[in-house]
PDB file of N, CA and C in Angstrom:
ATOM      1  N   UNK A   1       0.256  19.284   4.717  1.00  0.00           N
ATOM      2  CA  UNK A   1      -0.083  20.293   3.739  1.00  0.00           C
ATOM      3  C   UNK A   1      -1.018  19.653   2.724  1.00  0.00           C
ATOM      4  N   UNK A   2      -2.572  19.938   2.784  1.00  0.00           N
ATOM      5  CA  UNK A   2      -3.027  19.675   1.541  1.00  0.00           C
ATOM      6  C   UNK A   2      -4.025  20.477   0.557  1.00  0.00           C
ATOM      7  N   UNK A   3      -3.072  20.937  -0.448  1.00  0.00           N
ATOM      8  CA  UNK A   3      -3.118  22.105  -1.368  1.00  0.00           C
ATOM      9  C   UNK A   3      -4.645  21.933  -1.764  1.00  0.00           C
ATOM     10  N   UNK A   4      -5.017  20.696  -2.848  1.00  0.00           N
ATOM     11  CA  UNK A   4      -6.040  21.205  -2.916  1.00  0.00           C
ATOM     12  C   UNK A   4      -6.437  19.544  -3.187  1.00  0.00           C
ATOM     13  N   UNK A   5      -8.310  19.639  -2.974  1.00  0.00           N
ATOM     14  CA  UNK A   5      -8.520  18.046  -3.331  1.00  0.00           C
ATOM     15  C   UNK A   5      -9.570  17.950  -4.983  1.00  0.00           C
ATOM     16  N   UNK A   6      -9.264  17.316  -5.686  1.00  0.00           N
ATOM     17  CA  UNK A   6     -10.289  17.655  -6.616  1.00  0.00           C
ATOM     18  C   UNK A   6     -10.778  15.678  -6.943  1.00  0.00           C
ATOM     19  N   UNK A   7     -11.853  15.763  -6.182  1.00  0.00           N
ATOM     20  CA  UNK A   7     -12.828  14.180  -6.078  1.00  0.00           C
ATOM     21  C   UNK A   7     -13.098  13.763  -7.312  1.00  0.00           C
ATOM     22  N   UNK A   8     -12.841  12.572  -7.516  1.00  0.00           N
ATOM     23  CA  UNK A   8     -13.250  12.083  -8.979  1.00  0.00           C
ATOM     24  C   UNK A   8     -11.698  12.276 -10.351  1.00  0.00           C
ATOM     25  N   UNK A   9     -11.127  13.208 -10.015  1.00  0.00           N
ATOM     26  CA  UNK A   9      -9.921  14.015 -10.921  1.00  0.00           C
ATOM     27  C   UNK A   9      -8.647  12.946 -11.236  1.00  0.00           C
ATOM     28  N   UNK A  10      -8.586  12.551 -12.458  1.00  0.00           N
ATOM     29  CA  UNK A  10      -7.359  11.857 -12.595  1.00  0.00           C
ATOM     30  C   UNK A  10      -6.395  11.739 -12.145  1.00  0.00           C
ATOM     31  N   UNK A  11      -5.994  11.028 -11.218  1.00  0.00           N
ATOM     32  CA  UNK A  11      -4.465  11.806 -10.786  1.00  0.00           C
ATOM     33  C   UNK A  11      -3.438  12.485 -11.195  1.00  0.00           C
ATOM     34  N   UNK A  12      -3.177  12.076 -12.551  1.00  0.00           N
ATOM     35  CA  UNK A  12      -1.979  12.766 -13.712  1.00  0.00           C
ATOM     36  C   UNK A  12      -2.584  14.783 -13.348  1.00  0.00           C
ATOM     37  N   UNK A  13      -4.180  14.657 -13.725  1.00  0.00           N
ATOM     38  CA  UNK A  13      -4.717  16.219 -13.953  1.00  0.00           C
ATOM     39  C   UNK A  13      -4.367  16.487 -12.526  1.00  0.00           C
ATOM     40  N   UNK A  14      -4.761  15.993 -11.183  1.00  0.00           N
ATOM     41  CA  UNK A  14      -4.375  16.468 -10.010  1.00  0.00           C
ATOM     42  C   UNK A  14      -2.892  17.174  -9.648  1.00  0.00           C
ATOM     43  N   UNK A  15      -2.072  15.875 -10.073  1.00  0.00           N
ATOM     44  CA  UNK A  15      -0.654  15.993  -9.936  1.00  0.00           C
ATOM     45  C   UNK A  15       0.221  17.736 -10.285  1.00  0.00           C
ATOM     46  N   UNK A  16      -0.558  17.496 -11.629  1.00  0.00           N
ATOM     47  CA  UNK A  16      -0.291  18.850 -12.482  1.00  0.00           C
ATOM     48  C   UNK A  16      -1.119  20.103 -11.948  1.00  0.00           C
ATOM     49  N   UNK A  17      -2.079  20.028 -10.828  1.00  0.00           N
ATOM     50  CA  UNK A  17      -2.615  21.245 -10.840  1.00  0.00           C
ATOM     51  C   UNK A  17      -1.930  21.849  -8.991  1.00  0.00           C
ATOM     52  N   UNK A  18      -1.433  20.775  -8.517  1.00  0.00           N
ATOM     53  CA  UNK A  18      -0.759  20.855  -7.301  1.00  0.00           C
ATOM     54  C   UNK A  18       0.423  21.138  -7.070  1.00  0.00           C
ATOM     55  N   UNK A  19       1.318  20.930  -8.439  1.00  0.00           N
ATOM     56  CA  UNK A  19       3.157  21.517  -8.740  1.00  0.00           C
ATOM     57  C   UNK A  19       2.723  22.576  -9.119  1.00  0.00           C
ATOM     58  N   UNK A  20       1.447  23.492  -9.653  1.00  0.00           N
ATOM     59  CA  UNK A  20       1.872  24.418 -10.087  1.00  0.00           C
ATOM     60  C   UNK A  20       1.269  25.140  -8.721  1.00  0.00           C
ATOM     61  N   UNK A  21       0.989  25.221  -7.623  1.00  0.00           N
ATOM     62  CA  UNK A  21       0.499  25.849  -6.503  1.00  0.00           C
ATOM     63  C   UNK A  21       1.612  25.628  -5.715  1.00  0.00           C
ATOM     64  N   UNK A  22       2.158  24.148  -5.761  1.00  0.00           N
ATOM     65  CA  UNK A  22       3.356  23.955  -4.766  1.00  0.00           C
ATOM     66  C   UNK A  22       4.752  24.611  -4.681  1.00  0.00           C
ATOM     67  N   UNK A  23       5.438  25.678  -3.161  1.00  0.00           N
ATOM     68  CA  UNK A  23       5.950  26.167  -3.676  1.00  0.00           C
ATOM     69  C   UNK A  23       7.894  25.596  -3.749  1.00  0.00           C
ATOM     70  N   UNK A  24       8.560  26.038  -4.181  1.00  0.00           N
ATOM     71  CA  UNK A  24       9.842  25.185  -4.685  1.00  0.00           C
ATOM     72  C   UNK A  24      10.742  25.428  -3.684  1.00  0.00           C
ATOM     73  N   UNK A  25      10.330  24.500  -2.477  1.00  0.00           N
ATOM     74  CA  UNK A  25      11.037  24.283  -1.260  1.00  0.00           C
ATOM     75  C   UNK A  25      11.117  22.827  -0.899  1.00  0.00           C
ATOM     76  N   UNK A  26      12.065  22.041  -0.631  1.00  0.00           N
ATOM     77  CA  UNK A  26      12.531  20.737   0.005  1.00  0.00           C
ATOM     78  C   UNK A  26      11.644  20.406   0.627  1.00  0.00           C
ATOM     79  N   UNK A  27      11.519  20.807   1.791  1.00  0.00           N
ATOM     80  CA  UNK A  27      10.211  20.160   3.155  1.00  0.00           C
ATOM     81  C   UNK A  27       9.301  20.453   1.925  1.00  0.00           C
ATOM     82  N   UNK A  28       8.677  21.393   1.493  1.00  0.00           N
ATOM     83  CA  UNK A  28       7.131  21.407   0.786  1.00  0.00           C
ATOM     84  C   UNK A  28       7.066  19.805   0.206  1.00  0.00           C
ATOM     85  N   UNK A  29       8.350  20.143  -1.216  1.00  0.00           N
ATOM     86  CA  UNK A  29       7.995  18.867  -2.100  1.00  0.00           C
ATOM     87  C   UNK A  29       7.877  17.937  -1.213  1.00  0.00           C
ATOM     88  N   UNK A  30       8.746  17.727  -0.145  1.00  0.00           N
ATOM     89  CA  UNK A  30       8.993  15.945   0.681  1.00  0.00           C
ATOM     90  C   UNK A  30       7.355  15.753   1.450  1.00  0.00           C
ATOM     91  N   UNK A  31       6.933  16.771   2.063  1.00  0.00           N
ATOM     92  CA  UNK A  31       5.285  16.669   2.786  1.00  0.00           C
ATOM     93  C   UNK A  31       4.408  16.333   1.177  1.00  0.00           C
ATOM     94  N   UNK A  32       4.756  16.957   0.326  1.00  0.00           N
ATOM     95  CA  UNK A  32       3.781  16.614  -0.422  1.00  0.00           C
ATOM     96  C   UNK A  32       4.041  15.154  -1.574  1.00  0.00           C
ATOM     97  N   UNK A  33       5.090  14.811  -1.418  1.00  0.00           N
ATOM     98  CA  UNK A  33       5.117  13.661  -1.967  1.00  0.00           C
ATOM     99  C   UNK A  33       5.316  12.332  -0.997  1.00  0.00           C
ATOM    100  N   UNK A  34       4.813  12.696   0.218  1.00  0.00           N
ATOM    101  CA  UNK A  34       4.822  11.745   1.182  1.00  0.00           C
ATOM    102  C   UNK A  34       3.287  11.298   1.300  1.00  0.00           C
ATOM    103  N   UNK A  35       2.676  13.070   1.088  1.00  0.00           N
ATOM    104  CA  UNK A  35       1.259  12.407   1.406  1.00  0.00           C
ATOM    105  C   UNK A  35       0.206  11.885  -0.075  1.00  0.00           C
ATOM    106  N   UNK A  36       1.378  11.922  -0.971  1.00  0.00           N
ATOM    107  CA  UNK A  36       1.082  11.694  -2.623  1.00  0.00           C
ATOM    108  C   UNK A  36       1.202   9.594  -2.179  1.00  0.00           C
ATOM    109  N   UNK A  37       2.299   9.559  -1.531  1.00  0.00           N
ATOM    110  CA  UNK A  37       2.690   8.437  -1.792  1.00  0.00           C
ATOM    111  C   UNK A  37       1.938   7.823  -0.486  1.00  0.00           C
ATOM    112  N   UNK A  38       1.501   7.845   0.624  1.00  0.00           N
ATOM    113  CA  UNK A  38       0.594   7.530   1.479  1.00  0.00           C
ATOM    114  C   UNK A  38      -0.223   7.151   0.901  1.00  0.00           C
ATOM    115  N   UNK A  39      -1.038   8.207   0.006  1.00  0.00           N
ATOM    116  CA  UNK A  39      -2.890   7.327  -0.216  1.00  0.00           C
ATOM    117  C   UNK A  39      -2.251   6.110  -1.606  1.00  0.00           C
ATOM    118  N   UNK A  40      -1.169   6.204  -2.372  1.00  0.00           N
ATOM    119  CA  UNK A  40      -0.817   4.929  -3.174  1.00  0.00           C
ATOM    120  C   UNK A  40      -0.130   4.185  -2.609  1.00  0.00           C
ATOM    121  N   UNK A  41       0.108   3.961  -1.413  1.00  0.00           N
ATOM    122  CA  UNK A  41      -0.042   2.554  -0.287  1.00  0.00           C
ATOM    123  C   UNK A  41      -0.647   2.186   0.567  1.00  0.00           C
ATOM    124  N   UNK A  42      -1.634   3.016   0.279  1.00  0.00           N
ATOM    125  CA  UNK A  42      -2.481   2.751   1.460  1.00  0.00           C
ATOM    126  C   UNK A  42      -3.073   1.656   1.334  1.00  0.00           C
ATOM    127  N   UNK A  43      -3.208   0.585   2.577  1.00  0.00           N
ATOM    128  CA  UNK A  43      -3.556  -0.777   2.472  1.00  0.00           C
ATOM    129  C   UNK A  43      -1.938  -2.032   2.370  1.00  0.00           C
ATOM    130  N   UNK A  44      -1.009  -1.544   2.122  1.00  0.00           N
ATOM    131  CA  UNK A  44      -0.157  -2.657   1.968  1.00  0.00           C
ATOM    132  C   UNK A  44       1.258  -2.067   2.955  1.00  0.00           C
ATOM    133  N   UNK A  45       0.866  -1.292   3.766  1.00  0.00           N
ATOM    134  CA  UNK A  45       1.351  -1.586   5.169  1.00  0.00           C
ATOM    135  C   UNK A  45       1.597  -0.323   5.778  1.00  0.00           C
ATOM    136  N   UNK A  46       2.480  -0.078   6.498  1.00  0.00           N
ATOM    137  CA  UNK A  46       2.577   1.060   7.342  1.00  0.00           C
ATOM    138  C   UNK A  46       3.423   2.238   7.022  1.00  0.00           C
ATOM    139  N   UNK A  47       2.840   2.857   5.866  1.00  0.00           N
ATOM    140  CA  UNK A  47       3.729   3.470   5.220  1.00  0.00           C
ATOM    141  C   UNK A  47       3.853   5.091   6.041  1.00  0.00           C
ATOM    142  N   UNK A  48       5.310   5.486   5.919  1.00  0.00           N
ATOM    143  CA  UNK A  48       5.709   7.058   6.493  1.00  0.00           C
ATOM    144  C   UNK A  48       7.226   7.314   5.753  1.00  0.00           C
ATOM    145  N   UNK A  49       6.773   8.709   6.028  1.00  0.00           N
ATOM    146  CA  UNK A  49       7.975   9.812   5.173  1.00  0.00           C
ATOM    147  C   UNK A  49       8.762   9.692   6.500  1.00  0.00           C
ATOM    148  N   UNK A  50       9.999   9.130   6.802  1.00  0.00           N
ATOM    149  CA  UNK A  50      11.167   9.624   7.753  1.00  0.00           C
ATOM    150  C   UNK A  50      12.502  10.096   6.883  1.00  0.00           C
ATOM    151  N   UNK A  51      12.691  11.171   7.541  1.00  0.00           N
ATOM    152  CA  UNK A  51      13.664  12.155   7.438  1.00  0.00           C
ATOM    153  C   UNK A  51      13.335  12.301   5.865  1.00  0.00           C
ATOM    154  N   UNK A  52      14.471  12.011   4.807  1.00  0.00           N
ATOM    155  CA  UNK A  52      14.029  12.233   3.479  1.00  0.00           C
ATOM    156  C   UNK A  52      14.262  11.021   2.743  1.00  0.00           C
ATOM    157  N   UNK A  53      13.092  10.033   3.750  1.00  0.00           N
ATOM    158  CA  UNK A  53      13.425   8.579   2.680  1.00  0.00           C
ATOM    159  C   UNK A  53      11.803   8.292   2.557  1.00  0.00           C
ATOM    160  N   UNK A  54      11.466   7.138   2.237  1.00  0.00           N
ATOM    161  CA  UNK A  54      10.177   6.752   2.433  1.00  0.00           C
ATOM    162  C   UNK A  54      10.396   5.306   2.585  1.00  0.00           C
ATOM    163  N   UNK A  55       9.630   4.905   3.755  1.00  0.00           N
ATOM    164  CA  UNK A  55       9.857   3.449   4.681  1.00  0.00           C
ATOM    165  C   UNK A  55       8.101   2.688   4.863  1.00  0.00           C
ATOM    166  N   UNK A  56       8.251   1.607   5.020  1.00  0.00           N
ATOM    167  CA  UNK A  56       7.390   0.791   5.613  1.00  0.00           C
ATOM    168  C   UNK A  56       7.917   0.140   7.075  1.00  0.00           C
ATOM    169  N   UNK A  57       7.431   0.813   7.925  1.00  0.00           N
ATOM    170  CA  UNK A  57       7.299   0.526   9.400  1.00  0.00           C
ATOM    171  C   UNK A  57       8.444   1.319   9.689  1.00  0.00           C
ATOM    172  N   UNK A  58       9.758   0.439   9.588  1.00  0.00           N
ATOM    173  CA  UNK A  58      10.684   1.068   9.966  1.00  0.00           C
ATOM    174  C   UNK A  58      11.535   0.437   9.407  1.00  0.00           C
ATOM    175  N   UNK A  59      11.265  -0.050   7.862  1.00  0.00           N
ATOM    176  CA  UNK A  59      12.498  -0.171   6.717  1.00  0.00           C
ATOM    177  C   UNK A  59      12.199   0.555   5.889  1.00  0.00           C
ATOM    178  N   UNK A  60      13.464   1.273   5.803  1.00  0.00           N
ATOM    179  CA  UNK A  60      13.526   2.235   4.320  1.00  0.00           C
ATOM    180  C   UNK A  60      13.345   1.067   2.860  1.00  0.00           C
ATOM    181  N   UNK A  61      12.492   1.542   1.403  1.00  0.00           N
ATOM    182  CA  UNK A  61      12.362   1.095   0.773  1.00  0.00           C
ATOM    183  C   UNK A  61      12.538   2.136  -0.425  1.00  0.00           C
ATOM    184  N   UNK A  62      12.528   3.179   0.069  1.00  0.00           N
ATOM    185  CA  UNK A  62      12.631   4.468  -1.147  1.00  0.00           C
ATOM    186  C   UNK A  62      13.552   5.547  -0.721  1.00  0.00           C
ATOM    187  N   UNK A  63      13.990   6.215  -1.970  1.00  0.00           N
ATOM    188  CA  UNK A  63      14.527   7.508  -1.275  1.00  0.00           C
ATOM    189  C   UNK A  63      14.546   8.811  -2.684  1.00  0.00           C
ATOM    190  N   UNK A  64      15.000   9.669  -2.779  1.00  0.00           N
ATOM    191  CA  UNK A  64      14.897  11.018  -3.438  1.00  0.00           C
ATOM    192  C   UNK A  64      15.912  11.894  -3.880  1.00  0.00           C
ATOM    193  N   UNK A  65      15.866  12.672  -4.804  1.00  0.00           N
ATOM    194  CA  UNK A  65      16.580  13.262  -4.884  1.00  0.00           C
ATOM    195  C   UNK A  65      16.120  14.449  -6.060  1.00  0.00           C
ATOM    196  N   UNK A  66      16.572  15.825  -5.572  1.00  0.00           N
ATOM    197  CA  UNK A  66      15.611  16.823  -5.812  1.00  0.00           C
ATOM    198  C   UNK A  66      16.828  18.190  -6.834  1.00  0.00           C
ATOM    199  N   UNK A  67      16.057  18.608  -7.547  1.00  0.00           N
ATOM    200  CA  UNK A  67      16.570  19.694  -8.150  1.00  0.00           C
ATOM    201  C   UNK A  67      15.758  20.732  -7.859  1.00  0.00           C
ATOM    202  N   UNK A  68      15.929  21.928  -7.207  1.00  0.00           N
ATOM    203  CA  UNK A  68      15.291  23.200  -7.272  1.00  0.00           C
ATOM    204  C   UNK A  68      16.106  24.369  -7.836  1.00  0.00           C
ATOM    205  N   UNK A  69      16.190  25.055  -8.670  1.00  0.00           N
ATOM    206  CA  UNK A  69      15.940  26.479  -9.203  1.00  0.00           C
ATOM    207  C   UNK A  69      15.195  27.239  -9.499  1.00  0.00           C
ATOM    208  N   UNK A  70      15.267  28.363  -9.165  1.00  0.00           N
ATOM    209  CA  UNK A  70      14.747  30.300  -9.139  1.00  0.00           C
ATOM    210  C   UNK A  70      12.972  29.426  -8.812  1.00  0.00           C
ATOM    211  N   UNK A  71      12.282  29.294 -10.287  1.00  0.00           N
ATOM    212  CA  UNK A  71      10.861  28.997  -9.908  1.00  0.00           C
ATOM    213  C   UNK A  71      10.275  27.695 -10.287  1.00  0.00           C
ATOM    214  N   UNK A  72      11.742  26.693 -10.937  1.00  0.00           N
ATOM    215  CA  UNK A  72      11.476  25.038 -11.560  1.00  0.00           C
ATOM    216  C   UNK A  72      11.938  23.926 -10.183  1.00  0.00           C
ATOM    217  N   UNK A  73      11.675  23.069 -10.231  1.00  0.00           N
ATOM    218  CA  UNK A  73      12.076  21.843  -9.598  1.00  0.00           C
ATOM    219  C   UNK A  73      11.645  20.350 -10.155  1.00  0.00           C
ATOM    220  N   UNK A  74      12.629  19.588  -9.656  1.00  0.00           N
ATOM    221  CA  UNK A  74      12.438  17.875 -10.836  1.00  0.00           C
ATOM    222  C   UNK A  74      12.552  17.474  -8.838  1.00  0.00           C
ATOM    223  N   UNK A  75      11.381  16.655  -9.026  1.00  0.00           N
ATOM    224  CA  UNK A  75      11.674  15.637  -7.462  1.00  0.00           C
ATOM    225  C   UNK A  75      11.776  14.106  -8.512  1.00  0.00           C
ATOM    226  N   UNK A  76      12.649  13.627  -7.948  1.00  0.00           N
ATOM    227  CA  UNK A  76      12.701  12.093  -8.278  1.00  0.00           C
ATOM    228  C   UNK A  76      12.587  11.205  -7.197  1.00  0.00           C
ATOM    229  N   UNK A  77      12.086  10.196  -7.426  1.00  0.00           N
ATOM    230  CA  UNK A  77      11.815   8.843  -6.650  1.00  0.00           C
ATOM    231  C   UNK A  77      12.237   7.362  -6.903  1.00  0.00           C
ATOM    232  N   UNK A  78      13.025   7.088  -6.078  1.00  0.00           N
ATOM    233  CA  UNK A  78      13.399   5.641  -6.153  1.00  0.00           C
ATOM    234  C   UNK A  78      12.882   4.361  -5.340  1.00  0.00           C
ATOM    235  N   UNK A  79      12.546   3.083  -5.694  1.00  0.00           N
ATOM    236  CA  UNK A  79      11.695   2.558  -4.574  1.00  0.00           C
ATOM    237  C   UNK A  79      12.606   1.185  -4.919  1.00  0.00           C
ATOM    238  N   UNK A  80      12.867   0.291  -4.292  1.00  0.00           N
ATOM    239  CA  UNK A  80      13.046  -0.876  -3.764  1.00  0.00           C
ATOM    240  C   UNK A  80      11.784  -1.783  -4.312  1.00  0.00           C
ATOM    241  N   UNK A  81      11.855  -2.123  -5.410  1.00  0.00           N
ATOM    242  CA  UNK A  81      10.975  -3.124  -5.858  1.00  0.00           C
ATOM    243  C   UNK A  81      11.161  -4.753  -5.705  1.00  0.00           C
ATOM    244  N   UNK A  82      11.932  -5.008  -5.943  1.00  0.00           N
ATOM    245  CA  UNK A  82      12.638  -6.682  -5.733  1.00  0.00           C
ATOM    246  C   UNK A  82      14.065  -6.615  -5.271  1.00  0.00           C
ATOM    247  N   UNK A  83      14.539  -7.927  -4.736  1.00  0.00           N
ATOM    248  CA  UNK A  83      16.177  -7.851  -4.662  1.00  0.00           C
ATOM    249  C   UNK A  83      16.377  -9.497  -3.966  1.00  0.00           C
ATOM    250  N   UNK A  84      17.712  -9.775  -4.694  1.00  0.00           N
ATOM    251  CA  UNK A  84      18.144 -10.639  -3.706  1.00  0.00           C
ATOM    252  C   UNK A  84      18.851 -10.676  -2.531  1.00  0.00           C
ATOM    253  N   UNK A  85      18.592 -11.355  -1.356  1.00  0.00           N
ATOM    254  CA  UNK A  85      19.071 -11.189  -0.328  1.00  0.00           C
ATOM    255  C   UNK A  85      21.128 -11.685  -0.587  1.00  0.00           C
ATOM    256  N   UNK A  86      21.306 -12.232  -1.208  1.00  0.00           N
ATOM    257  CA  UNK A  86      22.447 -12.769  -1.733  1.00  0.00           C
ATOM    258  C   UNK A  86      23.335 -11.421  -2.013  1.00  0.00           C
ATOM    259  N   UNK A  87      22.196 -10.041  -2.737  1.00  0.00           N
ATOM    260  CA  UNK A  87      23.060  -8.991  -3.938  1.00  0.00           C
ATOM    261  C   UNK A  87      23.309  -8.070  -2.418  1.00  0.00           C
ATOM    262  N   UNK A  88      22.692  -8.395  -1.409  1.00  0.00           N
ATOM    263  CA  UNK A  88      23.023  -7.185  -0.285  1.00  0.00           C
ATOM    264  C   UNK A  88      24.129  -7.299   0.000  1.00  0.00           C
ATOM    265  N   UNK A  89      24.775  -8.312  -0.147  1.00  0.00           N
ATOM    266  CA  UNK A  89      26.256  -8.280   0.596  1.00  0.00           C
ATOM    267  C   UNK A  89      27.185  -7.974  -0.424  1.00  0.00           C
ATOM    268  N   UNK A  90      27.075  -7.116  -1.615  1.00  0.00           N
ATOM    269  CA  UNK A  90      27.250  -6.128  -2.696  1.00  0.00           C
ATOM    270  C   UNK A  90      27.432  -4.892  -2.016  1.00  0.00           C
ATOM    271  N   UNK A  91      26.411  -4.733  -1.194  1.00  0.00           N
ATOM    272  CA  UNK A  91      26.012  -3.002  -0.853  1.00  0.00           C
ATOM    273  C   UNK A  91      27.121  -2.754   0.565  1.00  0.00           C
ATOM    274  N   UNK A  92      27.546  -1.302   0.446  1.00  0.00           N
ATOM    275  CA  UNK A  92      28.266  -1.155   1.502  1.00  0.00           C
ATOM    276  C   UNK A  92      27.447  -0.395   2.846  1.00  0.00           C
ATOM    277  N   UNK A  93      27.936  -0.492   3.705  1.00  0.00           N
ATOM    278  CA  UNK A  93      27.184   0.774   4.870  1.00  0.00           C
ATOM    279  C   UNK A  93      27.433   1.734   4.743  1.00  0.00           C
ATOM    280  N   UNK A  94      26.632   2.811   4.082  1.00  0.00           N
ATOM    281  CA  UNK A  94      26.755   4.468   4.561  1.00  0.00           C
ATOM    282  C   UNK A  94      27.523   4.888   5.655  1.00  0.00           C
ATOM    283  N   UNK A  95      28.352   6.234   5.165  1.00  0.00           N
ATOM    284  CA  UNK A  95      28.630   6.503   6.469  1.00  0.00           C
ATOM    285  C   UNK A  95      27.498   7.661   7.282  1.00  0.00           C
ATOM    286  N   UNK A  96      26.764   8.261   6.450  1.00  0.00           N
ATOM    287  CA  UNK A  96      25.627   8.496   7.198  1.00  0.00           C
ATOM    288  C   UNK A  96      24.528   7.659   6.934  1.00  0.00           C
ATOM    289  N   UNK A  97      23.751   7.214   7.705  1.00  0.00           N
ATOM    290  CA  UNK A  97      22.390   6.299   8.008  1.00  0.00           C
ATOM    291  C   UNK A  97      21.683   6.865   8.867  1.00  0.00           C
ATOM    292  N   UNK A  98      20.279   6.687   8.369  1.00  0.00           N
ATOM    293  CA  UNK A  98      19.278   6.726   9.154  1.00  0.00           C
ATOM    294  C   UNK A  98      19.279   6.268  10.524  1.00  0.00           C
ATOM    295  N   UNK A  99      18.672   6.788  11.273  1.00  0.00           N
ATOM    296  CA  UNK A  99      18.396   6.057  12.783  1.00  0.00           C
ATOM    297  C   UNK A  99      17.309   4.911  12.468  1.00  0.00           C
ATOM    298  N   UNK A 100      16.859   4.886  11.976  1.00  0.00           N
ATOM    299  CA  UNK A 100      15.800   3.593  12.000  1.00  0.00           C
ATOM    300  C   UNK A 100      16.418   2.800  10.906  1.00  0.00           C
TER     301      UNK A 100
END
């Protein structure tokens, strides 16, 4: 899905002129903040939207979580910036997980 392109356009002014066209559905926001977040990695690896996370190759590094009502919605984003390999054995296994 791509609403609209405006060349040269700040991203902040873009951002804002594409929520208000975009309409307040799950798949919409997730296609459109996949392909938001595609061209700001583009170059530092193999980035894709699976299911409702956002991964490089085939490790999840991000994930979401969304509010929609009547004609508002808040999408949030979380990303995996640093960590120690030490703090993982902190974290438990989901009982649902991704296939990849």
């Amino acid at each position: 899905m791509r609403l609209v392109t405006m060349t040269g356009a700040p991203t902040l002014r873009q951002l804002h002129l594409e929520e208000r066209l975009l309409q307040p559905f799950p798949r919409d926001i997730m296609s459109w903040t996949g392909q938001f977040y595609s061209e700001v990695f583009n170059g530092f690896g193999d980035f894709h939207l699976r299911e409702n996370d956002y991964a490089f190759n085939h490790r999840k590094f991000g994930g979401k979580a969304q509010s929609i009502t009547k004609d508002r919605w808040v999408h949030h984003t979380s990303f995996l910036w640093d960590y120690g390999v030490k703090n993982m054995d902190y974290l438990k296994i989901p009982k649902r997980a991704p296939e990849y």
